[in-house]
C-alpha atoms as a PDB file:
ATOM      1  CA  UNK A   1      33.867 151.122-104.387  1.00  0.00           C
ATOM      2  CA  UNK A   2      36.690 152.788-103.104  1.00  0.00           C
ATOM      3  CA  UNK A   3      35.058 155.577-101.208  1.00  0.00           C
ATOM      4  CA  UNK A   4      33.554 152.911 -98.877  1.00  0.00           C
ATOM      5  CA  UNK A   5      37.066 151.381 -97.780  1.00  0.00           C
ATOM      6  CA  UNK A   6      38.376 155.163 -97.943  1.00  0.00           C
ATOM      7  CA  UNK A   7      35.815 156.011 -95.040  1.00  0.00           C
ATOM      8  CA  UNK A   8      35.887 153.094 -93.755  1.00  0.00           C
ATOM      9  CA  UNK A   9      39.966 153.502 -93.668  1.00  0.00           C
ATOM     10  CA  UNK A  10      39.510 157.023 -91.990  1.00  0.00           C
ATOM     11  CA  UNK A  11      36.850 155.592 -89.439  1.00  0.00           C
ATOM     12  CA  UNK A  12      39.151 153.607 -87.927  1.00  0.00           C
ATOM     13  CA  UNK A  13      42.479 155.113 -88.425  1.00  0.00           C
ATOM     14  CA  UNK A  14      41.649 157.395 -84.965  1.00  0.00           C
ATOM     15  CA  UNK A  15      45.066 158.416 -82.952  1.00  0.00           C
ATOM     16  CA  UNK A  16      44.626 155.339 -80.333  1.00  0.00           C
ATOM     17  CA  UNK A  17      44.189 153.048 -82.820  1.00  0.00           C
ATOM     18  CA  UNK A  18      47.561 154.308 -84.036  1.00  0.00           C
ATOM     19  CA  UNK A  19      49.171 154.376 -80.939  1.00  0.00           C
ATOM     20  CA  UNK A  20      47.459 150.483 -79.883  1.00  0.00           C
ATOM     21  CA  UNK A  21      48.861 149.901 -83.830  1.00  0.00           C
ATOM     22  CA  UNK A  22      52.431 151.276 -83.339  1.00  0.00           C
ATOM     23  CA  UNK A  23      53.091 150.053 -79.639  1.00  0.00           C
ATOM     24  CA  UNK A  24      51.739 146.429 -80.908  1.00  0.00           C
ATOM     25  CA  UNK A  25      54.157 146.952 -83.755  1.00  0.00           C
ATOM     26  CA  UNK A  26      57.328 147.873 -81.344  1.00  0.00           C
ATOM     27  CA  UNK A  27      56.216 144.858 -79.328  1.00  0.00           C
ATOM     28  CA  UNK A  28      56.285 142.603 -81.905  1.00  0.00           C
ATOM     29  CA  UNK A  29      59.739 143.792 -83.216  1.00  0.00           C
ATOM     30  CA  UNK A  30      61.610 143.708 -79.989  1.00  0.00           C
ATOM     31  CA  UNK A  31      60.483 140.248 -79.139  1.00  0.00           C
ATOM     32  CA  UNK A  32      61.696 139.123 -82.535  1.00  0.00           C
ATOM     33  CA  UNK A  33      65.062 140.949 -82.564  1.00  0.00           C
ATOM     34  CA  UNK A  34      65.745 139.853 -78.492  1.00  0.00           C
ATOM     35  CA  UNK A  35      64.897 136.487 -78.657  1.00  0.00           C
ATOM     36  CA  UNK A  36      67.666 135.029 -81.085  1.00  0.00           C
ATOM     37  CA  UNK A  37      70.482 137.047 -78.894  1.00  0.00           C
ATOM     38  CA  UNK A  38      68.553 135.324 -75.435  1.00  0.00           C
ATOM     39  CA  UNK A  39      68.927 132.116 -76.962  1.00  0.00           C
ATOM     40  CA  UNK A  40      72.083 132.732 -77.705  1.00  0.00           C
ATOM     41  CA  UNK A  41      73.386 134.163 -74.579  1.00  0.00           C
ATOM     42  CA  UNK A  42      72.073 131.381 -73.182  1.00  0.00           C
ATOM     43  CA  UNK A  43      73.857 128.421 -74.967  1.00  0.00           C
ATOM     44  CA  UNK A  44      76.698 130.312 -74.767  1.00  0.00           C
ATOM     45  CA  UNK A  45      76.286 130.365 -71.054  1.00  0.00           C
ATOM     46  CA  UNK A  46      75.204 126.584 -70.655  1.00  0.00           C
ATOM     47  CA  UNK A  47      78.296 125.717 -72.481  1.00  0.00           C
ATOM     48  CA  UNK A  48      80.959 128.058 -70.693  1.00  0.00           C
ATOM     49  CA  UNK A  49      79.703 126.662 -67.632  1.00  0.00           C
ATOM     50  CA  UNK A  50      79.799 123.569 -68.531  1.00  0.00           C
ATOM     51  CA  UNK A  51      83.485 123.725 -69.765  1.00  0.00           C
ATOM     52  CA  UNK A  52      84.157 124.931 -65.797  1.00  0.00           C
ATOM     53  CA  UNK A  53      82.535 122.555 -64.635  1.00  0.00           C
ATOM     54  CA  UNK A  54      84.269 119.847 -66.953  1.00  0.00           C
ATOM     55  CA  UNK A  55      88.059 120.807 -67.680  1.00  0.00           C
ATOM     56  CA  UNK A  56      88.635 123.587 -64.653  1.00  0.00           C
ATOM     57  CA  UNK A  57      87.517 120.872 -62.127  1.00  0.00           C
ATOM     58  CA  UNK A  58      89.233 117.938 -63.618  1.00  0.00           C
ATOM     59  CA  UNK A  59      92.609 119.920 -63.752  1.00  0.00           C
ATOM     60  CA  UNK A  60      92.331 121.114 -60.237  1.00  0.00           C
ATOM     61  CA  UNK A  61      91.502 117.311 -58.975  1.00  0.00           C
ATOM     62  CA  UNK A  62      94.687 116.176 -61.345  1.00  0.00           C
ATOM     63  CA  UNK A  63      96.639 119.004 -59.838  1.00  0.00           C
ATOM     64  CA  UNK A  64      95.990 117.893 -56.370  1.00  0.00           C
ATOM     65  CA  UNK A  65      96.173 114.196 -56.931  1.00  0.00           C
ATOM     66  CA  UNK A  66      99.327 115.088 -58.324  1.00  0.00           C
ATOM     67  CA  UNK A  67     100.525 116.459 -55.401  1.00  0.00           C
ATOM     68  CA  UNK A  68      98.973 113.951 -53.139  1.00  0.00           C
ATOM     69  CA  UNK A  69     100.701 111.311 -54.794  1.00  0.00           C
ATOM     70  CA  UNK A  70     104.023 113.306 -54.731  1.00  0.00           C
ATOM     71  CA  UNK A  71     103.776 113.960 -50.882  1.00  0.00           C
ATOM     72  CA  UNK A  72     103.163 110.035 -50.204  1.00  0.00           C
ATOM     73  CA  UNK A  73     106.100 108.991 -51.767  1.00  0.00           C
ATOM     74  CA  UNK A  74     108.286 111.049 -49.946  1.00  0.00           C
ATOM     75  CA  UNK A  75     106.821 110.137 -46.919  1.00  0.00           C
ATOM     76  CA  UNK A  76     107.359 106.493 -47.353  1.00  0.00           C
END
């Protein structure tokens, strides 16, 4: 019984089925491992954007409203 699946094991254990095996293996462990940290780069980049977006833009339009208001009121 097990001298079939022993040369049946060598049969098909040649050195490009290794290789095909490994490199499929590699494959398959880099997409797993570089996937989470994508995803996470890219919430982390969605968000910090939006937080420009949001607060740095809002300050700078209260910072020159500010100002605008200021410069009317001397002008008056």
């Amino acid at each position: 019984m097990f001298e079939k699946t022993k040369a049946r094991w060598k049969k098909l254990m040649t050195t490009d089925n290794i290789i095909d095996a490994s490199v499929d293996v590699l494959i398959l462990v880099f997409d797993v491992l570089s996937s989470p940290i994508l995803i996470a780069m890219r919430i982390f980049r969605f968000l910090f954007n939006k937080f420009i977006v949001d607060h740095i833009k809002s300050f700078i339009k209260y910072i020159v409203h500010k100002f605008d208001k200021n410069g009317n009121r001397n002008k008056q």
